[in-house]
N, C-alpha and C. Protein backbone atom coordinates (compact mmCIF):
# COMPACT_ATOMS: atom_id res chain seq x y z
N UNK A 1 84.00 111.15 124.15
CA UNK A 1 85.02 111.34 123.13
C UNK A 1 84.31 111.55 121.79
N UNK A 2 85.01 112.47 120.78
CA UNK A 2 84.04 112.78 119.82
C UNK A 2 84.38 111.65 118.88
N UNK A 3 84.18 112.19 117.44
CA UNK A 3 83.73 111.30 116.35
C UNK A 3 85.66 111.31 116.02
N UNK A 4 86.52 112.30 115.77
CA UNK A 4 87.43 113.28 115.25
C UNK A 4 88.58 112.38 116.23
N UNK A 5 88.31 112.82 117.57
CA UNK A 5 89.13 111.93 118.68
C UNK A 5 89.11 110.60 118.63
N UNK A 6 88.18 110.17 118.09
CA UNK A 6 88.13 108.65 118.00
C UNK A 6 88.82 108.50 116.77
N UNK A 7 88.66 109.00 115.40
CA UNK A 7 89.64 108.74 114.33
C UNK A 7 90.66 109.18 114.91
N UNK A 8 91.39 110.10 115.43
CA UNK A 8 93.10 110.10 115.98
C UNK A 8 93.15 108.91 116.46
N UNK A 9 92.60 108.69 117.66
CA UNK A 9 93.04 107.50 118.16
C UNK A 9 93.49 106.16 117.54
N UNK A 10 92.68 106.32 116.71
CA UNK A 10 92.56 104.98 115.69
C UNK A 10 93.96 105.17 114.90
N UNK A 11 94.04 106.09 114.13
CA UNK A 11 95.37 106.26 113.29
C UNK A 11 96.05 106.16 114.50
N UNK A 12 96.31 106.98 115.20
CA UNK A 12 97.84 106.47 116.32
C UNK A 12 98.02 105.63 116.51
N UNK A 13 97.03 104.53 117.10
CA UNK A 13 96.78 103.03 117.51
C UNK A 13 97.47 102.03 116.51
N UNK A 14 97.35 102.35 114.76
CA UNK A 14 97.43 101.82 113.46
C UNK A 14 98.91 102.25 113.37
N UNK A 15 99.61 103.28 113.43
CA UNK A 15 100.74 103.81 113.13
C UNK A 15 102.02 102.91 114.42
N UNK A 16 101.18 103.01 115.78
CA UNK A 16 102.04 102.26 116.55
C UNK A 16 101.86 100.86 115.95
N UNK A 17 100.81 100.13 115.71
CA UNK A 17 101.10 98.76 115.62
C UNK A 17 101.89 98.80 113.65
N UNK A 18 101.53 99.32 113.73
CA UNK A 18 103.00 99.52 112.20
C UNK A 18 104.10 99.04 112.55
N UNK A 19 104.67 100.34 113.35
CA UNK A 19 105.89 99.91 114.16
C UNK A 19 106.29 98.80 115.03
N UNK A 20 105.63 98.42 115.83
CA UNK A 20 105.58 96.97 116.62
C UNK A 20 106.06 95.97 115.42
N UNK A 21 105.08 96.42 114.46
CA UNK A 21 105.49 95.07 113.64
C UNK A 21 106.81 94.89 112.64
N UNK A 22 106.69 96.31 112.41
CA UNK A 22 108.22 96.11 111.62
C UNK A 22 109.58 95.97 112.45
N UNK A 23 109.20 96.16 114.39
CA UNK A 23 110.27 95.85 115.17
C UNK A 23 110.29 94.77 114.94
N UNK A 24 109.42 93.34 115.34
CA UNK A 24 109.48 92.62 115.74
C UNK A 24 110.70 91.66 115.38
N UNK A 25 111.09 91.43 116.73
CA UNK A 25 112.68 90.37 116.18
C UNK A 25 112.41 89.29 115.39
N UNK A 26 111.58 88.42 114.95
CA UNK A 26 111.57 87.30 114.04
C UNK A 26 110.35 87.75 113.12
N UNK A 27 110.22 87.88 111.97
CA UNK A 27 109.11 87.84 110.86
C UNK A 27 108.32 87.24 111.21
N UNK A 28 107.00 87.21 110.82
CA UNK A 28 105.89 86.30 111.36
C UNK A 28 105.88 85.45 109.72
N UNK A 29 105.08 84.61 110.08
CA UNK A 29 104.63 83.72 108.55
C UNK A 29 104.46 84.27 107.26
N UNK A 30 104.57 83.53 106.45
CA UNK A 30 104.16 84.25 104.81
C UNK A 30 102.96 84.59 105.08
N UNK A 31 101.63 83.69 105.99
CA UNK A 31 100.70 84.09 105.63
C UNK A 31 100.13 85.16 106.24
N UNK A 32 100.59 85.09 107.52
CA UNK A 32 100.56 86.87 108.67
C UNK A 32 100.73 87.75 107.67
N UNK A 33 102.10 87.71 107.44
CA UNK A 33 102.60 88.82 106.46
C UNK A 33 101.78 89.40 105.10
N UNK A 34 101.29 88.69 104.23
CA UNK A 34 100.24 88.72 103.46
C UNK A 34 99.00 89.44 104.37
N UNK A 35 98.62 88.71 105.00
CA UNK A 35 96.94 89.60 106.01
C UNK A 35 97.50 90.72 106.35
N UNK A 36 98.80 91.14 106.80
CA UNK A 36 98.98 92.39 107.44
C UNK A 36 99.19 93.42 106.27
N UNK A 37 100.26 92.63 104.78
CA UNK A 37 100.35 93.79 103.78
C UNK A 37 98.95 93.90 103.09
N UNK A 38 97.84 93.28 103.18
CA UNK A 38 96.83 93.03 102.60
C UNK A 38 95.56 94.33 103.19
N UNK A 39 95.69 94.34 104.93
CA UNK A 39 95.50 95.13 105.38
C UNK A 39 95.90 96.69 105.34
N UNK A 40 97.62 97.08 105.59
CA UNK A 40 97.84 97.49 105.65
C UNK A 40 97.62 98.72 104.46
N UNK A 41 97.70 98.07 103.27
CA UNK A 41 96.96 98.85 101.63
C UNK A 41 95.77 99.27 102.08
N UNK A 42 94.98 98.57 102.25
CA UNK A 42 93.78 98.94 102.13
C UNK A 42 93.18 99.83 103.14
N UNK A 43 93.56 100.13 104.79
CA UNK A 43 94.03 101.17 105.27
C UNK A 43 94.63 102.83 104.87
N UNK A 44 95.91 101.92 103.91
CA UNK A 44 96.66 103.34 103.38
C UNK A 44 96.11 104.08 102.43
N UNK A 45 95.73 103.42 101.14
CA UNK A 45 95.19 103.24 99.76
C UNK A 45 94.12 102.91 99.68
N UNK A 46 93.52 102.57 100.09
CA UNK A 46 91.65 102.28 100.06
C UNK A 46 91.49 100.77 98.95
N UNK A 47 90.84 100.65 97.90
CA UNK A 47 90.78 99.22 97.22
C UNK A 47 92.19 99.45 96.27
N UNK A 48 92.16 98.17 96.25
CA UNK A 48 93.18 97.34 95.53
C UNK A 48 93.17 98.40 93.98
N UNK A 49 94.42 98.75 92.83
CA UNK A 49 94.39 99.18 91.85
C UNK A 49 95.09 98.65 90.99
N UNK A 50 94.85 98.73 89.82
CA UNK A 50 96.57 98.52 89.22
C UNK A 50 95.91 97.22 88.79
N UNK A 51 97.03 96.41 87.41
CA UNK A 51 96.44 94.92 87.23
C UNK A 51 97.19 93.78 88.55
N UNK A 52 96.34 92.70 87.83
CA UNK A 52 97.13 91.54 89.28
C UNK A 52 98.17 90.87 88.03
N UNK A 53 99.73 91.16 88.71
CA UNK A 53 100.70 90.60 88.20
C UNK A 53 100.38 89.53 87.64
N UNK A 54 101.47 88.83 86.87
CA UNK A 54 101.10 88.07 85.81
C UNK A 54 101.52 86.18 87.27
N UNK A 55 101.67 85.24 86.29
CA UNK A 55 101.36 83.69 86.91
C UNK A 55 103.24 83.94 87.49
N UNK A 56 104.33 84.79 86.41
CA UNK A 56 105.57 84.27 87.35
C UNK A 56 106.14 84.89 88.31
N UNK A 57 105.15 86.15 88.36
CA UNK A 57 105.25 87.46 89.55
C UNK A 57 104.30 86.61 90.73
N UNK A 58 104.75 85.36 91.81
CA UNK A 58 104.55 84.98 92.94
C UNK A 58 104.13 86.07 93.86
N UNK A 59 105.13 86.37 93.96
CA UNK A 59 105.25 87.34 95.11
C UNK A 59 104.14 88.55 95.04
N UNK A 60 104.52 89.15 94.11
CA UNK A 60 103.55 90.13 93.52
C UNK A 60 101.92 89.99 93.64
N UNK A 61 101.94 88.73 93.42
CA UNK A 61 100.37 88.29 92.83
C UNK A 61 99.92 87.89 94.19
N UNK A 62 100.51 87.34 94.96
CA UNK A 62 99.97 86.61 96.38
C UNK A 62 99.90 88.34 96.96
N UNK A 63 100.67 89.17 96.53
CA UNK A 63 100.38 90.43 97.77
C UNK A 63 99.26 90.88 97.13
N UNK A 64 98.84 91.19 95.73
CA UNK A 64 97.84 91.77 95.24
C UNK A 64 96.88 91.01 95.56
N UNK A 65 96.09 89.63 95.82
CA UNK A 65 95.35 88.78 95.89
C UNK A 65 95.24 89.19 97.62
N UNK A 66 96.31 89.29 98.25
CA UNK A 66 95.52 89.99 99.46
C UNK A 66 94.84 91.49 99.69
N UNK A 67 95.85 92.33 99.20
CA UNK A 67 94.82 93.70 99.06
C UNK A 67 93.53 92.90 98.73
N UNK A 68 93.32 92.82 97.39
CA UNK A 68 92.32 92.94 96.57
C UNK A 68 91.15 92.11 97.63
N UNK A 69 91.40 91.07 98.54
CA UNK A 69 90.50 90.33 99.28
C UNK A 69 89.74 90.91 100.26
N UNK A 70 89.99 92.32 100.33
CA UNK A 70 89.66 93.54 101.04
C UNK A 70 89.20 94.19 101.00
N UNK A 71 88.60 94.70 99.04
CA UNK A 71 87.90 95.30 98.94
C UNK A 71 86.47 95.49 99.49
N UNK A 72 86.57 96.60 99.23
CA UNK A 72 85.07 97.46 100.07
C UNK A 72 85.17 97.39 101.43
N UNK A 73 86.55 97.03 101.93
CA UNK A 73 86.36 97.34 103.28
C UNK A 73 86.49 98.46 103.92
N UNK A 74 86.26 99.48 104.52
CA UNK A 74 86.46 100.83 104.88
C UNK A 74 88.27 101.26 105.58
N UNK A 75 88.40 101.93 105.24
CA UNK A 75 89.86 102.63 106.03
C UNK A 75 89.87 102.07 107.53
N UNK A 76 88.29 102.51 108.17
CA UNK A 76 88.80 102.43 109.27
C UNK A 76 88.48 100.93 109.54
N UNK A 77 88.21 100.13 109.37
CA UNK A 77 87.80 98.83 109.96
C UNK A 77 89.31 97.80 109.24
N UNK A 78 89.99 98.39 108.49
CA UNK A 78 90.80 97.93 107.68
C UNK A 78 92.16 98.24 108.99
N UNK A 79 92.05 99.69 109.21
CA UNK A 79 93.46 99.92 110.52
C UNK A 79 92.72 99.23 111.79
N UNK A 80 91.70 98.66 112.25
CA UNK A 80 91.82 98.30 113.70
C UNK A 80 91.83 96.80 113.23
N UNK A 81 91.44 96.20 111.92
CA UNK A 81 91.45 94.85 111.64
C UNK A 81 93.18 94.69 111.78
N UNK A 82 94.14 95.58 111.24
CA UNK A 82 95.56 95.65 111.84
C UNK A 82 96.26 95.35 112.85
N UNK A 83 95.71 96.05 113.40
CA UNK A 83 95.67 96.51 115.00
C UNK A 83 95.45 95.25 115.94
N UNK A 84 94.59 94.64 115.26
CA UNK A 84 93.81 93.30 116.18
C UNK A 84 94.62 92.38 115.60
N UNK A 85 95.18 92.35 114.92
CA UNK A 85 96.18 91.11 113.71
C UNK A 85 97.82 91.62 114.20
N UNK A 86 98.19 92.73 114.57
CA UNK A 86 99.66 92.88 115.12
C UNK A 86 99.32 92.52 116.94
N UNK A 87 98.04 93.06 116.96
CA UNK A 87 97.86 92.68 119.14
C UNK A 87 98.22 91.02 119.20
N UNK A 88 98.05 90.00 117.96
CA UNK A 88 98.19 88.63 118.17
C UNK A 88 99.13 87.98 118.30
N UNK A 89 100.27 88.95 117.34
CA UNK A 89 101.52 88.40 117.23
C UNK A 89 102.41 88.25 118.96
């Protein structure tokens, strides 16, 4: 299998466990959820951008604090780190 076939694979693999996860009948944890939107950026979008919300933006700041925990990780090790984090659920 080439270099080319192996990136398809990988995105298809990443795109299905997308879906798996946004089926799934019950939400997983705040903190799943965080590793997976944390992942999932950094996959889509590459490093973290933008400032980190301020102390009363919670929500905001806990999702940016996960991207950002990601940096320098590559696209692709970022979709099978996904992949291996939706195979658990």
């Amino acid at each position: 299998m080439g270099v080319a076939s192996r990136a398809m694979g990988l995105v298809e693999d990443f795109e299905a466990a997308v879906k798996r996860v946004n089926g799934l009948p019950r939400a997983p944890s705040n903190d799943v959820l965080l590793r997976l939107y944390g992942l999932y950026k950094q996959a889509t979008a590459g490093d973290v951008s933008g400032s980190r919300p301020g102390l009363t933006d919670f929500k905001g700041r806990a999702k940016y604090d996960s991207w950002s925990s990601r940096k320098g990780m590559s696209r692709d090790e970022a979709m099978q780190a996904y992949i291996d984090a939706a195979g658990a659920l």
